[in-house]
Protein backbone atom coordinates (compact mmCIF):
# COMPACT_ATOMS: atom_id res chain seq x y z
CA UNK A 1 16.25 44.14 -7.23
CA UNK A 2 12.93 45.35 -5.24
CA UNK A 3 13.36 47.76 -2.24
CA UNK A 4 11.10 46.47 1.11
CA UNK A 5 8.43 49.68 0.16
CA UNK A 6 8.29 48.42 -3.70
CA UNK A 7 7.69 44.51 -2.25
CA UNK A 8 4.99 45.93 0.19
CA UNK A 9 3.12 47.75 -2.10
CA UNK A 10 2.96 44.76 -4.64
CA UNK A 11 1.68 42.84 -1.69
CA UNK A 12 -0.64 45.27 -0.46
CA UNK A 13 -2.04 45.72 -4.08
CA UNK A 14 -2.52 42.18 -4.74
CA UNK A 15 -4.39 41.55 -1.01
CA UNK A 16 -6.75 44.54 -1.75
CA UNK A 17 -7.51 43.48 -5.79
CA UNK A 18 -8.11 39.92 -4.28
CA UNK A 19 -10.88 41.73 -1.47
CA UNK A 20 -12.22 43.62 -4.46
CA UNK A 21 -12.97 40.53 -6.62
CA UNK A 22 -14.26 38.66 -3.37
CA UNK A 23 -16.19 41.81 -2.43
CA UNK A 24 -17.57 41.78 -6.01
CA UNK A 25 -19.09 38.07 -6.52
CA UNK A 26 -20.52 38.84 -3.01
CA UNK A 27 -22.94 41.28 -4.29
CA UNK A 28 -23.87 39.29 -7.60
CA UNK A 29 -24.74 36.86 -4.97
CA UNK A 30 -26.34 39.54 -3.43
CA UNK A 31 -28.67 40.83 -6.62
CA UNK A 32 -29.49 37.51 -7.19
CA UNK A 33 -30.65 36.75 -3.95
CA UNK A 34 -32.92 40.26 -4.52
CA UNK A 35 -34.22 39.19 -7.90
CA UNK A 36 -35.56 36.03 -6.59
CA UNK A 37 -36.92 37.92 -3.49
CA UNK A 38 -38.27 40.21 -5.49
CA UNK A 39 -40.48 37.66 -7.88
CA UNK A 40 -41.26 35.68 -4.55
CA UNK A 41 -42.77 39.05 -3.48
CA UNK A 42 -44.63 39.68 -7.03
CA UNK A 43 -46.39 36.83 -6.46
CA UNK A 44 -47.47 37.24 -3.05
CA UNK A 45 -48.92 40.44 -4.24
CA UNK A 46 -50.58 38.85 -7.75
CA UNK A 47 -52.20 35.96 -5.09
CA UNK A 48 -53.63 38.82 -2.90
CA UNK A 49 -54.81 40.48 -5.84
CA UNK A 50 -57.12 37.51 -6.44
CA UNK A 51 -58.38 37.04 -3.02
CA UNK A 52 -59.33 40.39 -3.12
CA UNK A 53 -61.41 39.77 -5.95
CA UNK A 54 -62.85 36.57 -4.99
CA UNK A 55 -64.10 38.75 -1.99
CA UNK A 56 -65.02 42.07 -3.49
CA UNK A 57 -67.33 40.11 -5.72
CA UNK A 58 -69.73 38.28 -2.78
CA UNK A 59 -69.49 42.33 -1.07
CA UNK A 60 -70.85 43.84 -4.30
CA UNK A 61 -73.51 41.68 -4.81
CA UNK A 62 -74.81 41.80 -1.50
CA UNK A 63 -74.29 45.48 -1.71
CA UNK A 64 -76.86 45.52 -4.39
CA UNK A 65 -78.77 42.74 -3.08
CA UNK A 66 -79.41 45.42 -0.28
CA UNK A 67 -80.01 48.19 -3.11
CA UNK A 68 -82.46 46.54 -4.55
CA UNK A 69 -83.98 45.76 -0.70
CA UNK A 70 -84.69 49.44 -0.21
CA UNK A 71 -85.91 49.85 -4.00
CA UNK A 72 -88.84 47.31 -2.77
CA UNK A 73 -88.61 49.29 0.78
CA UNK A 74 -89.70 52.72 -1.06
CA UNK A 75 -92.66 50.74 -3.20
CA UNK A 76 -93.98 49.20 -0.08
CA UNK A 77 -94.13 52.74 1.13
CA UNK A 78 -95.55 53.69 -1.69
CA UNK A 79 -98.16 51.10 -2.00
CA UNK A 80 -99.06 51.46 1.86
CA UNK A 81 -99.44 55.18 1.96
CA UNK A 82 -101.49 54.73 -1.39
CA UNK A 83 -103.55 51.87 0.17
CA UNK A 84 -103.96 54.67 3.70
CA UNK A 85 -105.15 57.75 1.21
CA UNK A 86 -107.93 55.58 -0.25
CA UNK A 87 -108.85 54.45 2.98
CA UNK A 88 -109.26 58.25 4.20
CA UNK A 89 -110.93 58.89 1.19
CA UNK A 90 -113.63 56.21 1.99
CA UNK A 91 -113.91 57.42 5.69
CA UNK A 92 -114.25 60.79 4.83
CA UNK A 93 -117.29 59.72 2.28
């Protein structure tokens, strides 16, 4: 026959294999829950990767839209302070 101490271990045993198990399909609940976060988040980041494109692209071109701005900026320069040497030349004739 089982002593008291022999009966309460068996019962204390069983009550703390039972919280282990419980305990256990709580986090593969848990590290699904993070996979699925996880992919939510991957896609959030894949989405902003593409709006950041689609807007980069409109930037850049204006970017060299203004490039090529201050490319005709230096020939008008060029051309005017041409144009204002010949004109000295003719007054100074």
């Amino acid at each position: 026959m089982l002593n008291p101490t022999q009966i309460l271990l068996i019962i204390v045993v069983s009550v703390l294999t039972a919280i282990l198990v419980v305990i256990g399909i709580q986090v593969v609940y848990l590290l699904k829950e993070s996979r699925r976060s996880i992919e939510k988040f991957n896609k959030i980041l894949g989405d902003f990767g593409q709006v950041s494109e689609a807007v980069a692209k409109p930037i850049t071109s204006l970017s060299n839209s203004f490039n090529n701005l201050s490319g005709f900026g230096g020939l008008f320069a060029w051309l005017i302070n041409l144009f204002s040497k010949k004109r000295e030349e003719k007054k100074d004739e």
